[in-house]
N, C-alpha and C. Protein backbone atom coordinates (compact mmCIF):
# COMPACT_ATOMS: atom_id res chain seq x y z
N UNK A 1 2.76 26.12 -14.08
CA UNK A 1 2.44 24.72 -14.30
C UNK A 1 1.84 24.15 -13.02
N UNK A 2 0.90 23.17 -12.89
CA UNK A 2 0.21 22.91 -11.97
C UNK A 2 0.60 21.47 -11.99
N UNK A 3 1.53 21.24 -11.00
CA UNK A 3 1.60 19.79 -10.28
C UNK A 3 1.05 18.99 -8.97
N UNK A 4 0.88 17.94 -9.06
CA UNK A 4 0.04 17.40 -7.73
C UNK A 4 1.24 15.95 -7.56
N UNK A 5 1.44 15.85 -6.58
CA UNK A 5 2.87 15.04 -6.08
C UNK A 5 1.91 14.20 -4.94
N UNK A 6 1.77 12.81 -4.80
CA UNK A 6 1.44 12.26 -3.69
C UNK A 6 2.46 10.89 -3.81
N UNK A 7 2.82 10.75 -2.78
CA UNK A 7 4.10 10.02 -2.26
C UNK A 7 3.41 8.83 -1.22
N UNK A 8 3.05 7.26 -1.42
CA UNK A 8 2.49 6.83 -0.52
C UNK A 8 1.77 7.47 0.69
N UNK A 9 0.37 7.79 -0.24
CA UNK A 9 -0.50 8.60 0.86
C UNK A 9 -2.07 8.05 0.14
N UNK A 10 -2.21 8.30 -0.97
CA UNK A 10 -3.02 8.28 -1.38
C UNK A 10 -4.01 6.46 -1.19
N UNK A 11 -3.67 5.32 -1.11
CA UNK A 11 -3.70 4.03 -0.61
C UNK A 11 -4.54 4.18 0.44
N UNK A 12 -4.22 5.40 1.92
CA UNK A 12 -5.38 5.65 2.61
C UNK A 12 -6.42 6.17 2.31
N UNK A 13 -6.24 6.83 1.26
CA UNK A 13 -7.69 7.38 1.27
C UNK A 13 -9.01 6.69 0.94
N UNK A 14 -10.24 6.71 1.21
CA UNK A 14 -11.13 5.82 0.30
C UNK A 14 -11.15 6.15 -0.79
N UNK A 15 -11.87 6.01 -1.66
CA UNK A 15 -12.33 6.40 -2.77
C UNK A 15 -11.22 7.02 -3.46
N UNK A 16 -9.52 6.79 -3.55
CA UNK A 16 -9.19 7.35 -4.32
C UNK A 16 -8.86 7.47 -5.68
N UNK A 17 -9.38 6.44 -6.32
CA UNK A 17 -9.01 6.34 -7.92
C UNK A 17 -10.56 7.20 -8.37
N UNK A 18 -11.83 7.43 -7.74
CA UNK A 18 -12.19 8.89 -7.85
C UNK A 18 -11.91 9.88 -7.93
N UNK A 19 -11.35 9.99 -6.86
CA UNK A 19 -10.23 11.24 -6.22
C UNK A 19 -9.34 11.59 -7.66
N UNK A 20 -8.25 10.66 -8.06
CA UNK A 20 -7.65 10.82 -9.28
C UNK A 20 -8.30 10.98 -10.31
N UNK A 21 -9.63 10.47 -10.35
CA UNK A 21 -10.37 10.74 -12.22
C UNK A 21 -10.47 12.19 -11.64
N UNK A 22 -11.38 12.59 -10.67
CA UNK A 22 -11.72 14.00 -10.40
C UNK A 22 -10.24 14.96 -10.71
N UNK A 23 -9.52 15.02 -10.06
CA UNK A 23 -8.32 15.34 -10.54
C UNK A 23 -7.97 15.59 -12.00
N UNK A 24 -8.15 14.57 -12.54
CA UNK A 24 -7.49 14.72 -13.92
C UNK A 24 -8.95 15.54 -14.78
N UNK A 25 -9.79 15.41 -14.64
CA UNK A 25 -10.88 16.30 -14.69
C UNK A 25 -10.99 18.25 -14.83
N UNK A 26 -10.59 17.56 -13.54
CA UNK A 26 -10.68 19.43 -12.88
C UNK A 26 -9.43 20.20 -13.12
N UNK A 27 -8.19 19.45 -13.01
CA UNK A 27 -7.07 20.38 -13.43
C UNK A 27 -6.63 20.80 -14.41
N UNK A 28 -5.98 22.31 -14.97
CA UNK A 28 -6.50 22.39 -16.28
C UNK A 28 -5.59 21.61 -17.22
N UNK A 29 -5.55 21.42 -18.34
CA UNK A 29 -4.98 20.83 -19.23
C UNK A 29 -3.59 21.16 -19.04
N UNK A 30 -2.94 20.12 -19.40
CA UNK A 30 -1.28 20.26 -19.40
C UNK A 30 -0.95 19.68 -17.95
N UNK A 31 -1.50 20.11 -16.93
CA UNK A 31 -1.13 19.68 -15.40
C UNK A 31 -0.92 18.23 -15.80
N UNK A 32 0.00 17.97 -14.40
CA UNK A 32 0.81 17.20 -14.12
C UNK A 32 0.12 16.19 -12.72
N UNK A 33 -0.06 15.22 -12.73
CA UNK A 33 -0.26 14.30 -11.55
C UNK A 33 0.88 13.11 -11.46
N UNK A 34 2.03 13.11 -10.39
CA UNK A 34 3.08 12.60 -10.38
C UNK A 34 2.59 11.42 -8.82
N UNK A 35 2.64 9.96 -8.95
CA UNK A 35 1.86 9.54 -7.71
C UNK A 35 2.80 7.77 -7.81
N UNK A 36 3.06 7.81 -6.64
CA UNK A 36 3.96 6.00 -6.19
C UNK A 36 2.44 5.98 -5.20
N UNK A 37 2.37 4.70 -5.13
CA UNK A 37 1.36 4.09 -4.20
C UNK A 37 2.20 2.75 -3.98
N UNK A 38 2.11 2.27 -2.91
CA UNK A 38 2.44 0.69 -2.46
C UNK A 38 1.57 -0.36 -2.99
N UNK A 39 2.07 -1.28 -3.46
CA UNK A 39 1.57 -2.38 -4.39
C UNK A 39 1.36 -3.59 -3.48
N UNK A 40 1.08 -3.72 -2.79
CA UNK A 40 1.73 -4.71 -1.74
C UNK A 40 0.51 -5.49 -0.88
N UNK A 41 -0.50 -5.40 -1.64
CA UNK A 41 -1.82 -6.12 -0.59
C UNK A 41 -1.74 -7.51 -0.86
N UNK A 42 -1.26 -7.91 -1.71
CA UNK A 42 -1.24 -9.67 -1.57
C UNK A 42 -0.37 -10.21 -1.38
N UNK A 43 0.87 -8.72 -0.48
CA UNK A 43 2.20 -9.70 -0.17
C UNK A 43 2.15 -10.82 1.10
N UNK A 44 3.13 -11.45 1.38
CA UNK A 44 2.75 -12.54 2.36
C UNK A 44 2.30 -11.89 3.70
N UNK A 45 3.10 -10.69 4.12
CA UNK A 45 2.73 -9.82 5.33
C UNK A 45 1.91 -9.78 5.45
N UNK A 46 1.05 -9.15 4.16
CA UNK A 46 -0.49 -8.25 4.54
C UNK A 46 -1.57 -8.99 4.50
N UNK A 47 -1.40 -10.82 3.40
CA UNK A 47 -2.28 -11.95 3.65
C UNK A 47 -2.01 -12.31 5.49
N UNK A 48 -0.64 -12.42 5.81
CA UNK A 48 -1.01 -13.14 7.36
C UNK A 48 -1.64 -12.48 7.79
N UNK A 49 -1.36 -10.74 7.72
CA UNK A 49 -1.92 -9.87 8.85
C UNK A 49 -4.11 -9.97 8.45
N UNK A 50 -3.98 -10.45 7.41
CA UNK A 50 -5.65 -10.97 7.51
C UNK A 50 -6.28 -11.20 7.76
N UNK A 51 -4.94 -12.91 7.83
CA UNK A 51 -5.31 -14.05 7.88
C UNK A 51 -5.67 -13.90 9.72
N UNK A 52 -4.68 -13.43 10.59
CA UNK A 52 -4.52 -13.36 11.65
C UNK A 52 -6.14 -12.20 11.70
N UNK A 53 -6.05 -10.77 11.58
CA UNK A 53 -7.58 -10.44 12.01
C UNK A 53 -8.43 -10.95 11.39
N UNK A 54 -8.75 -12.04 10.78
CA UNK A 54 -10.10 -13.15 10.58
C UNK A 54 -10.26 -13.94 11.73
N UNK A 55 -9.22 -14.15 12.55
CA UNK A 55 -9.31 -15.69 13.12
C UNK A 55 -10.87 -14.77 14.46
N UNK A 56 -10.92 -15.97 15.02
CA UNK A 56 -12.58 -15.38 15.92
C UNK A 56 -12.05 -14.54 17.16
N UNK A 57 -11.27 -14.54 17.25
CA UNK A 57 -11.02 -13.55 18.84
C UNK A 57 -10.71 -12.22 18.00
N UNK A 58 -10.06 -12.18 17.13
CA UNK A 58 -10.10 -10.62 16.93
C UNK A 58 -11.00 -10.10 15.65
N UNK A 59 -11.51 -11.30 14.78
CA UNK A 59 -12.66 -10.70 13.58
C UNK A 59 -13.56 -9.80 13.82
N UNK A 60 -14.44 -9.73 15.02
CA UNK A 60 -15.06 -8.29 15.54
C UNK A 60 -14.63 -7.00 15.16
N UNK A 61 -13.43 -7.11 15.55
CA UNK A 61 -12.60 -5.79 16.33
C UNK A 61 -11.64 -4.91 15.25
N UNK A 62 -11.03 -6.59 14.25
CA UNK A 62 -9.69 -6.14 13.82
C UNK A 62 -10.50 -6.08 12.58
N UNK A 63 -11.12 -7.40 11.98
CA UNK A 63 -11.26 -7.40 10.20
C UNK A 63 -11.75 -6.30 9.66
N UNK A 64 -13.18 -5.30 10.17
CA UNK A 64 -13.12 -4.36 9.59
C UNK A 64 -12.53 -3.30 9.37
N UNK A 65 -11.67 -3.31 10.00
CA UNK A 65 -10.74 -1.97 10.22
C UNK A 65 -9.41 -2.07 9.31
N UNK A 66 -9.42 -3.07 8.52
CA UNK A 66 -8.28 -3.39 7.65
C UNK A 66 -8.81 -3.35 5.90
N UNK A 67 -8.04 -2.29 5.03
CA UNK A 67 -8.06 -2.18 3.87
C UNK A 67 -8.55 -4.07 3.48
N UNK A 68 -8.89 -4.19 2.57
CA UNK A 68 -9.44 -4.85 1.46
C UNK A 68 -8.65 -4.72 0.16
N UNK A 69 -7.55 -5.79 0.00
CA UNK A 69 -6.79 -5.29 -1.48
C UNK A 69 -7.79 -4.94 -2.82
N UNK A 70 -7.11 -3.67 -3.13
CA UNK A 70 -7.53 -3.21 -4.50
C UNK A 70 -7.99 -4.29 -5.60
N UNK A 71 -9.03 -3.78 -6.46
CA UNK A 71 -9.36 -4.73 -7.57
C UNK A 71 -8.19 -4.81 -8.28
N UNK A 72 -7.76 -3.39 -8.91
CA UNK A 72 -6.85 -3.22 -9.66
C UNK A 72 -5.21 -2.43 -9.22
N UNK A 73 -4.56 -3.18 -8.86
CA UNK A 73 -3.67 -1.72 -7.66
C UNK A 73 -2.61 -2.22 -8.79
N UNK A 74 -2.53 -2.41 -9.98
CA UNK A 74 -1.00 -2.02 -10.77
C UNK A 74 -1.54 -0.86 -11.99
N UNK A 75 0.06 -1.17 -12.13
CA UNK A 75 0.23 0.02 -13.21
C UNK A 75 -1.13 -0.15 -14.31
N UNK A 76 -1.06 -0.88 -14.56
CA UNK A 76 -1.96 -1.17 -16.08
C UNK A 76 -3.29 -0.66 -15.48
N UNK A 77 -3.63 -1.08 -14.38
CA UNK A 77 -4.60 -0.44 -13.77
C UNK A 77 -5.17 0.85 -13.60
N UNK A 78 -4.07 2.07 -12.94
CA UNK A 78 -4.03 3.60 -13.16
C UNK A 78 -3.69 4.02 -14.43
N UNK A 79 -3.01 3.20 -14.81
CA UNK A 79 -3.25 3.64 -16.89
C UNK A 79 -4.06 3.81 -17.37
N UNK A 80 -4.87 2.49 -17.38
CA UNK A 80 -6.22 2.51 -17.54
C UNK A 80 -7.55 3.56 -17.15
N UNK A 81 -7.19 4.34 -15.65
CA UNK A 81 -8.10 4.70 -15.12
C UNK A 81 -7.67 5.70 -15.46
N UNK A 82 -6.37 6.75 -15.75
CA UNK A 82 -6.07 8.14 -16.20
C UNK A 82 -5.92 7.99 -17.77
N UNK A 83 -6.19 7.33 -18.42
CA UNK A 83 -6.33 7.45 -20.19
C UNK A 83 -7.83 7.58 -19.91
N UNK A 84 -8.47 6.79 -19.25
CA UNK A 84 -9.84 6.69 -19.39
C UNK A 84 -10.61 8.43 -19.10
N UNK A 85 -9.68 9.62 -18.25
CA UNK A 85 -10.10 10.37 -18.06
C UNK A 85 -9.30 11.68 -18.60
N UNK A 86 -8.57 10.87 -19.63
CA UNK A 86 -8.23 12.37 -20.91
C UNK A 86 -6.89 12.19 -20.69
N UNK A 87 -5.93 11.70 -20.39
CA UNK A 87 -4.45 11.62 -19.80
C UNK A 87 -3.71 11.13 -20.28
N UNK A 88 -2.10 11.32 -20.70
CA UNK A 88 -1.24 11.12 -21.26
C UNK A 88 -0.76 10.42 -20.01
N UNK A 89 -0.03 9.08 -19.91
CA UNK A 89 -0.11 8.32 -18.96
C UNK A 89 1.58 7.59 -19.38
N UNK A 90 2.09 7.53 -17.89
CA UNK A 90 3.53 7.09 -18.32
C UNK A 90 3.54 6.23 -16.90
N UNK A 91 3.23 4.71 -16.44
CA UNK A 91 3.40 3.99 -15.36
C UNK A 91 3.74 2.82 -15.37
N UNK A 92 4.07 2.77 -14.48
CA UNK A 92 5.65 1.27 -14.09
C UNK A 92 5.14 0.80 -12.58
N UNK A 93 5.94 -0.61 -12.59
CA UNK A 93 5.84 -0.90 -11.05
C UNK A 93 7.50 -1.41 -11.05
N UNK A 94 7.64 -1.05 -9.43
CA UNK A 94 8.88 -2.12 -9.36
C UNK A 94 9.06 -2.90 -7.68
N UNK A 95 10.39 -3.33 -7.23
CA UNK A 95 9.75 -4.07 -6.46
C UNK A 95 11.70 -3.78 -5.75
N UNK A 96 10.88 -3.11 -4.49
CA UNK A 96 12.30 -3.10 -3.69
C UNK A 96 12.10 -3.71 -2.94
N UNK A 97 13.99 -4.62 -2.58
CA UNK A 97 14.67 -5.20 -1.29
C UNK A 97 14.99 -4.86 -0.41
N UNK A 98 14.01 -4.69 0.94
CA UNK A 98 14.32 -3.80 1.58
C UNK A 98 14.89 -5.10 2.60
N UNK A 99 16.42 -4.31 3.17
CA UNK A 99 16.89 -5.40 3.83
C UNK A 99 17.03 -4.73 5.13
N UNK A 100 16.06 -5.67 5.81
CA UNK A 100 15.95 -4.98 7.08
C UNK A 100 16.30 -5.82 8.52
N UNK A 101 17.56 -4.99 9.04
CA UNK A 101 18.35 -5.53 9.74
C UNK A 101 17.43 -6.97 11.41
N UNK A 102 18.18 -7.65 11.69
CA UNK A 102 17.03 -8.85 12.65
C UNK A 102 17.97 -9.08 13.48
N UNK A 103 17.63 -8.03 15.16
CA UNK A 103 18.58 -8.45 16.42
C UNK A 103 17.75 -9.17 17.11
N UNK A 104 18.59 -10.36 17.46
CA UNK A 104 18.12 -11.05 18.00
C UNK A 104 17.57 -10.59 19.14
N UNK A 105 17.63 -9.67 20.09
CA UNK A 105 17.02 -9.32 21.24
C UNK A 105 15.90 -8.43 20.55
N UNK A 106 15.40 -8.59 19.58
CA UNK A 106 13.90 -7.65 18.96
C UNK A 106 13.46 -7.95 18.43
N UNK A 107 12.40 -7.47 18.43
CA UNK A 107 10.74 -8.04 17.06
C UNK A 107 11.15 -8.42 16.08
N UNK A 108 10.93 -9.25 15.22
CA UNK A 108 11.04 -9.26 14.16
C UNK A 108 10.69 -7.96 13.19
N UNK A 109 11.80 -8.23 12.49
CA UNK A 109 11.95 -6.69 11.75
C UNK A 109 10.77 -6.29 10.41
N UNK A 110 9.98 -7.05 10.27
CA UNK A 110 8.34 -7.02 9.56
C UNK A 110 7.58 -6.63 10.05
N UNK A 111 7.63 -7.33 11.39
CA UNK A 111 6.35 -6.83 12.46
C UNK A 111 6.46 -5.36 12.60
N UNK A 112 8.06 -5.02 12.81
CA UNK A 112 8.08 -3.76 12.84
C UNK A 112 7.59 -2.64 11.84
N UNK A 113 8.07 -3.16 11.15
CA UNK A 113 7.77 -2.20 9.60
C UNK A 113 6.41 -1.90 9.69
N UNK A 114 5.56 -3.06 10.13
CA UNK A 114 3.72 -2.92 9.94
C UNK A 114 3.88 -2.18 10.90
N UNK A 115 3.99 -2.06 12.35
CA UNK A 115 3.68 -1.27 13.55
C UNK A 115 3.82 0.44 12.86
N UNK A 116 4.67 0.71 11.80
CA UNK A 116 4.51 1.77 11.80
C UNK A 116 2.93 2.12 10.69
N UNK A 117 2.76 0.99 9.80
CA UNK A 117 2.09 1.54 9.03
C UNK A 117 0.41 0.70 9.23
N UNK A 118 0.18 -0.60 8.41
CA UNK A 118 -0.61 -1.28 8.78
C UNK A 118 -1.57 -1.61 9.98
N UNK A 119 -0.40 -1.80 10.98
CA UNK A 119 -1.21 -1.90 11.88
C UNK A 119 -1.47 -1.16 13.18
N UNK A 120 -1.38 0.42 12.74
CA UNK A 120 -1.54 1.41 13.51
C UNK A 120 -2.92 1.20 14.04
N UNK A 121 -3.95 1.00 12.99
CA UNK A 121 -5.63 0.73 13.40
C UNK A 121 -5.82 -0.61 13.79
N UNK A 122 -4.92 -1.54 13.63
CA UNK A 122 -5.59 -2.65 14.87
C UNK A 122 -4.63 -2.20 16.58
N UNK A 123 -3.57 -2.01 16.73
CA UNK A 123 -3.10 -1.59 17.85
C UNK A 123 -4.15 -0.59 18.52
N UNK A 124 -5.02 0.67 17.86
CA UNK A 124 -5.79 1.43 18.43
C UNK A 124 -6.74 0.49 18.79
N UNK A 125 -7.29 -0.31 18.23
CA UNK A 125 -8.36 -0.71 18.82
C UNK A 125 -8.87 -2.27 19.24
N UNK A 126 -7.35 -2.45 19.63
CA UNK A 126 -7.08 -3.51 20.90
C UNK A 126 -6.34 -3.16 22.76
N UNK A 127 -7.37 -3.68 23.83
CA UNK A 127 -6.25 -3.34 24.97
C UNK A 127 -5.02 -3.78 24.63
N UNK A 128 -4.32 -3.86 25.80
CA UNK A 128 -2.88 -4.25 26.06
C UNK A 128 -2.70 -5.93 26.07
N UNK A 129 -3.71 -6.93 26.16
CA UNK A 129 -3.70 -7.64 26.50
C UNK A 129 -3.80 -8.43 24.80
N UNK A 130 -4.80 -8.07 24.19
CA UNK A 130 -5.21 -8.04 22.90
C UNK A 130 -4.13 -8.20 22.05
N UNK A 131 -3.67 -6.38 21.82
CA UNK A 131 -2.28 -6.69 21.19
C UNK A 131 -1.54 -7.39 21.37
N UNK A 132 -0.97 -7.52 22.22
CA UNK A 132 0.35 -8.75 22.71
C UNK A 132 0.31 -9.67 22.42
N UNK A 133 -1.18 -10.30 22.34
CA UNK A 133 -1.52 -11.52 21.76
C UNK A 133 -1.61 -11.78 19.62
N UNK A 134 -2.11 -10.56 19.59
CA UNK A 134 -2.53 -10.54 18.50
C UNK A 134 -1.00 -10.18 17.45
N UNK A 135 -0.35 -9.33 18.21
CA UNK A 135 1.62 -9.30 17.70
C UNK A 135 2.07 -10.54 17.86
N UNK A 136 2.04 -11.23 18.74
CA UNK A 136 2.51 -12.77 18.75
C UNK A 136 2.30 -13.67 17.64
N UNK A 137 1.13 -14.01 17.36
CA UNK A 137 0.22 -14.58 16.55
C UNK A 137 0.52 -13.67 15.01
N UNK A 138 1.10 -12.93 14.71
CA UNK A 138 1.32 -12.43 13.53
C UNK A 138 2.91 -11.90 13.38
N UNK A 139 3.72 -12.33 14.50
CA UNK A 139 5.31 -12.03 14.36
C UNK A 139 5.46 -14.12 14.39
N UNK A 140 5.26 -14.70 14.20
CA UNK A 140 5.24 -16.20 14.09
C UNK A 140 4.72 -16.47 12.91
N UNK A 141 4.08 -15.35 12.05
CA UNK A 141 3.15 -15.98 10.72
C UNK A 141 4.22 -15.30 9.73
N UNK A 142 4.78 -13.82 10.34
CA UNK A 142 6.12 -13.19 9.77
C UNK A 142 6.86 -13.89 9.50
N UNK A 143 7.66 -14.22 10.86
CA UNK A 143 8.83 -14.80 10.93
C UNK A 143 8.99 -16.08 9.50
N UNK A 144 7.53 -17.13 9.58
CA UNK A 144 7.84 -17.73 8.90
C UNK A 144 7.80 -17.18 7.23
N UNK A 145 7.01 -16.57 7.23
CA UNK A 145 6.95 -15.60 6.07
C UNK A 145 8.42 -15.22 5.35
N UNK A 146 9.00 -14.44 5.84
CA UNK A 146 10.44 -13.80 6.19
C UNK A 146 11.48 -14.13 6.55
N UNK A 147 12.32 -15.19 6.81
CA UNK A 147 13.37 -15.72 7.39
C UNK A 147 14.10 -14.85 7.55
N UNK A 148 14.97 -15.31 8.52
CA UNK A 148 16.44 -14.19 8.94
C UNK A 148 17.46 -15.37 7.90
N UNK A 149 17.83 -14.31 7.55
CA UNK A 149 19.20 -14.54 6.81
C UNK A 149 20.32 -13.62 6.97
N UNK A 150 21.50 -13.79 7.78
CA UNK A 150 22.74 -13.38 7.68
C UNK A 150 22.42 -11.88 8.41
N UNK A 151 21.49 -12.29 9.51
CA UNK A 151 21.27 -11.57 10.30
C UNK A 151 20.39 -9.81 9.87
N UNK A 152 19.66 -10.31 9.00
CA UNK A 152 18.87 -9.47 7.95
C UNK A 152 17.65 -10.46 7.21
N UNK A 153 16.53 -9.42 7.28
CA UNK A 153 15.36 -10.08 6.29
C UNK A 153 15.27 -9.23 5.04
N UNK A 154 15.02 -10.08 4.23
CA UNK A 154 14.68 -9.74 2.43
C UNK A 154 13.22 -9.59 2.49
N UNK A 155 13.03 -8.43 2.63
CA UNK A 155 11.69 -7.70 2.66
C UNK A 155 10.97 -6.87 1.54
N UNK A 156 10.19 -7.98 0.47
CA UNK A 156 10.34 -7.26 -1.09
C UNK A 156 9.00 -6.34 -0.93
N UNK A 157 8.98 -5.01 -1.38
CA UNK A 157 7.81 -4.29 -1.42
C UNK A 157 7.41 -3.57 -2.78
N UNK A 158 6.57 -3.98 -3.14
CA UNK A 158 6.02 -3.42 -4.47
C UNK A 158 5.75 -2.18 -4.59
N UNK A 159 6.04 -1.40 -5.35
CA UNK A 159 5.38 -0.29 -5.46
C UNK A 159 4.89 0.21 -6.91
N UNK A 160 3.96 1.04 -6.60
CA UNK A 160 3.15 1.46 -8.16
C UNK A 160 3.62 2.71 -8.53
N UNK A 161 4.42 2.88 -9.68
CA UNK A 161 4.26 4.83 -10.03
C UNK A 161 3.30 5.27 -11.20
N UNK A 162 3.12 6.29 -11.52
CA UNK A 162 2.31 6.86 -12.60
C UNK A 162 3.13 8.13 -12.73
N UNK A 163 3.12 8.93 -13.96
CA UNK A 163 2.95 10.04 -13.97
C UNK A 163 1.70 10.52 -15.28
N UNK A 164 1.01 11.46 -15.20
CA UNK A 164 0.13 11.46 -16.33
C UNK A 164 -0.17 13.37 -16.07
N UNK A 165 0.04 13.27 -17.77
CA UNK A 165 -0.61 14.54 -17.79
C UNK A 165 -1.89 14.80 -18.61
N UNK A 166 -2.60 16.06 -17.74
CA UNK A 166 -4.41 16.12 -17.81
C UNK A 166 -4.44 16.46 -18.95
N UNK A 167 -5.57 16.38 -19.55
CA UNK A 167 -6.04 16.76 -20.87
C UNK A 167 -4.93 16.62 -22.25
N UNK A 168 -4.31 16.01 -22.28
CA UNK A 168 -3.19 15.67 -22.77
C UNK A 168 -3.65 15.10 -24.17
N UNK A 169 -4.33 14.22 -23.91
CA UNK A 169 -4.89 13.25 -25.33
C UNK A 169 -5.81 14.13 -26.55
N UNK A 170 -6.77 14.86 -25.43
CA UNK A 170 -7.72 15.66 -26.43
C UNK A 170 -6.74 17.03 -27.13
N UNK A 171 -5.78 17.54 -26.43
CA UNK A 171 -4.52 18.47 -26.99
C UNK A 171 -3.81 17.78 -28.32
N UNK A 172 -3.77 16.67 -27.92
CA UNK A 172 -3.08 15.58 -28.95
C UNK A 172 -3.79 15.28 -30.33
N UNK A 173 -5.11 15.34 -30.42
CA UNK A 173 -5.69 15.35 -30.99
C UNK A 173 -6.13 16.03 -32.03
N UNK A 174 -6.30 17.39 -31.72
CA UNK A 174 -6.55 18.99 -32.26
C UNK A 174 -5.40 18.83 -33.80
């Protein structure tokens, strides 16, 4: 049996709801494409972190280097796009609380979360002076975003699953 497993990865790639028609295409019938993607481009985080590389000191540097939310990034969406390419299609979204602990002697615990993911490509391609400024200016757009509560933030993150199997419909059919 031929399975393909992508686990929040696929979101970087360009072009990947290509990537997936090609997929469901090329693999032979019966295969399996099992895929979570993060749902999360119009959460409040990823509007400040935008909103913040639009402003004029860093729009040069930062805005292009930042994803562009999806036309379509839910379920109904990859349903749509793997029925459309022969697929037996089974997708959901849901939406975890991620409660993420806030010491007072540290970053806010959002900012953090992006440092690992989001904003790996504006940190590369700001000096030292840049960033610091540009983390400031977007741990203040957090913070208000996010409140501390009970010494913890309620940090909701969407996520998309699918599972669909290839050639499935035209099998169905016969």
């Amino acid at each position: 049996m031929d399975v393909v497993i992508s686990n929040a990865v696929l979101q970087w790639v360009p072009g990947h709801r290509e990537l997936l028609t090609r997929w469901a295409r090329e693999l032979p019938a019966g295969a399996w494409l099992a895929v979570q993607v993060p749902g999360n481009f119009d959460a409040p985080s990823h509007r400040a972190l935008r909103e913040v590389a639009d402003r004029p000191a860093w729009r040069a540097d930062v805005a292009p280097l930042l994803r562009r939310p999806p036309a379509d990034d839910t379920a109904v969406g990859y349903a749509g796009l793997l029925t459309g390419a022969g697929c037996a299609v089974d997708a959901w979204e849901t939406t975890y609380v991620h409660l993420l602990p806030a010491r007072v002697d540290a970053d806010h615990p959002v900012l953090s979360w992006l440092e690992g993911t989001a904003l790996r490509p504006v940190r590369a391609a700001l000096d030292a002076a840049g960033w610091a400024d540009f983390r400031a200016e977007l741990g203040v757009r957090l913070a208000e975003a996010y409140p501390v509560r009970h010494a913890q933030v309620h940090f909701p993150f969407r996520r998309v699953f699918f599972v669909a199997r290839t050639g499935a419909r035209a099998e169905e059919n016969q």
